[in-house]
Protein backbone atom coordinates (compact mmCIF):
# COMPACT_ATOMS: atom_id res chain seq x y z
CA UNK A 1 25.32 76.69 129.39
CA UNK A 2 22.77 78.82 131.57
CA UNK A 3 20.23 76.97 129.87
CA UNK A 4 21.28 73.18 131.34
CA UNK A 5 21.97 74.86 135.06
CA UNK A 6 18.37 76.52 134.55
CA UNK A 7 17.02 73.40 133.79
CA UNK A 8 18.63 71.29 136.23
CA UNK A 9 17.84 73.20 139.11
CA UNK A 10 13.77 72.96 137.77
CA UNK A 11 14.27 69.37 137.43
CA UNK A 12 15.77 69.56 141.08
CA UNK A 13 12.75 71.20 142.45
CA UNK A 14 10.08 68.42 140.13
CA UNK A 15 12.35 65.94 141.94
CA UNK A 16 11.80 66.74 145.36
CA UNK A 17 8.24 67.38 144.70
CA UNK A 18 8.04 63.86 142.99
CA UNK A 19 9.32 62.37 146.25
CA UNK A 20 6.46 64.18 148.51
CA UNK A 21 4.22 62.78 146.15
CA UNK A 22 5.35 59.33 146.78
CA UNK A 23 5.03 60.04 150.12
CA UNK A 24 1.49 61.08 149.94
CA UNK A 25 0.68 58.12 148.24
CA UNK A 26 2.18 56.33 150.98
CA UNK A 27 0.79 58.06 154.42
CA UNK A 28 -2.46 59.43 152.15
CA UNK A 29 -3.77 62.84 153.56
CA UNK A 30 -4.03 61.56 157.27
CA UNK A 31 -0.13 62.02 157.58
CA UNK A 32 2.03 65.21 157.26
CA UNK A 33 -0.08 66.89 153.96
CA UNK A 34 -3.66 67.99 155.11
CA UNK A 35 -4.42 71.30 152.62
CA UNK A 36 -5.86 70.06 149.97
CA UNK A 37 -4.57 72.98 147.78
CA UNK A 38 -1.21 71.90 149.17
CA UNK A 39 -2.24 68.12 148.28
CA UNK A 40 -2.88 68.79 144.30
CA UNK A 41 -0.03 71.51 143.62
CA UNK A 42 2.67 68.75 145.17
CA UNK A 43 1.01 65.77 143.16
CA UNK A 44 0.83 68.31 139.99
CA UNK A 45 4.29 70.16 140.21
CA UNK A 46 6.09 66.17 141.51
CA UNK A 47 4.20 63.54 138.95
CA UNK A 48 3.24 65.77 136.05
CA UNK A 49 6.01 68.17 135.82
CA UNK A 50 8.41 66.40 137.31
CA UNK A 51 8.10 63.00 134.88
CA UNK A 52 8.63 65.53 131.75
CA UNK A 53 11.31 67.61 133.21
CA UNK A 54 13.52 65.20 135.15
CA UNK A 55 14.12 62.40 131.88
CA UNK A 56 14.82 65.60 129.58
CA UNK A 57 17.01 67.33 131.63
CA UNK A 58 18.85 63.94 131.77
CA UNK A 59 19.18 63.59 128.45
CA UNK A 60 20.88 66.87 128.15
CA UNK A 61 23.23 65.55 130.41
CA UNK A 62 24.37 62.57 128.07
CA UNK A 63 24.22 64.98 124.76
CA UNK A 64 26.54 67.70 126.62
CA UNK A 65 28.42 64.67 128.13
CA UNK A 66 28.79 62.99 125.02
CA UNK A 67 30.06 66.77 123.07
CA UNK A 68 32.72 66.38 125.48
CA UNK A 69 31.86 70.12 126.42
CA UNK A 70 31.75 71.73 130.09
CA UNK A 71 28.06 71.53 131.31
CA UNK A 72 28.82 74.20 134.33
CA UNK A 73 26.39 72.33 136.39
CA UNK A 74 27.84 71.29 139.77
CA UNK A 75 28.54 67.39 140.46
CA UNK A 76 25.75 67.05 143.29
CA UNK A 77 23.12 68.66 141.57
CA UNK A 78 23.87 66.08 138.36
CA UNK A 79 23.78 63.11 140.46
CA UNK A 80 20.43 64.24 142.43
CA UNK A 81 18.99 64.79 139.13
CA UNK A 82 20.25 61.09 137.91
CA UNK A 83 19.31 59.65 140.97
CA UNK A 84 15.36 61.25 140.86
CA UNK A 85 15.34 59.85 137.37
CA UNK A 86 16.46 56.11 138.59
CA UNK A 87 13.38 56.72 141.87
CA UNK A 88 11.11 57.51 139.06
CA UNK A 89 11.91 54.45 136.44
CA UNK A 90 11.62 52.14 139.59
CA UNK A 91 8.53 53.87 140.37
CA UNK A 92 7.31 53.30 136.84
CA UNK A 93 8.09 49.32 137.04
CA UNK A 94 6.26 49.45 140.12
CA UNK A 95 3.20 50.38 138.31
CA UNK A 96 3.03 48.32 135.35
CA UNK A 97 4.08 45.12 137.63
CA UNK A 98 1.30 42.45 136.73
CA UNK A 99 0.91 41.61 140.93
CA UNK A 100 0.96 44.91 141.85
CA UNK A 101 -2.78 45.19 140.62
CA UNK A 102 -3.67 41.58 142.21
């Protein structure tokens, strides 16, 4: 299962990168970020990338899980992954909340 570890360690990488993003929505380009180069490849690599790989690479999780076979991808890097996917649905519901655009 090279493929899954593969995979989870990309989704690993979209995660973190999907957090910065937040974060640069939150500060803007005043605060830590001020390359704009720097700017697009976070937003590009964290909200594009990441919103594809992260809920796929999850879902390999519960197929594998649900084979009942051995996944060879460590506990903490499984439960990062989960946890970026849960940061993302929340950030999701954010969007789409009818006050948020009030």
């Amino acid at each position: 299962m090279r493929w899954l570890l593969f995979l989870s360690r990309l989704a690993f990488i979209c995660g973190i990168f999907f957090v910065l993003s937040l974060s640069l929505q939150v500060r803007g380009m005043e605060g830590w970020a001020k390359d704009e180069t720097l700017v697009s490849n976070i937003i590009t690599i964290g909200v594009f990338m990441g919103l594809i790989i992260v809920p796929i690479t999850n879902l390999c999780y519960l197929i594998v899980r649900l084979s009942r076979k051995k996944s060879g991808v460590s506990a903490w890097l499984t439960i990062a992954n989960v946890l970026f996917l849960f940061v993302m649905i929340f950030y999701i519901f954010y969007l789409n909340d009818p006050y948020y655009h009030q």
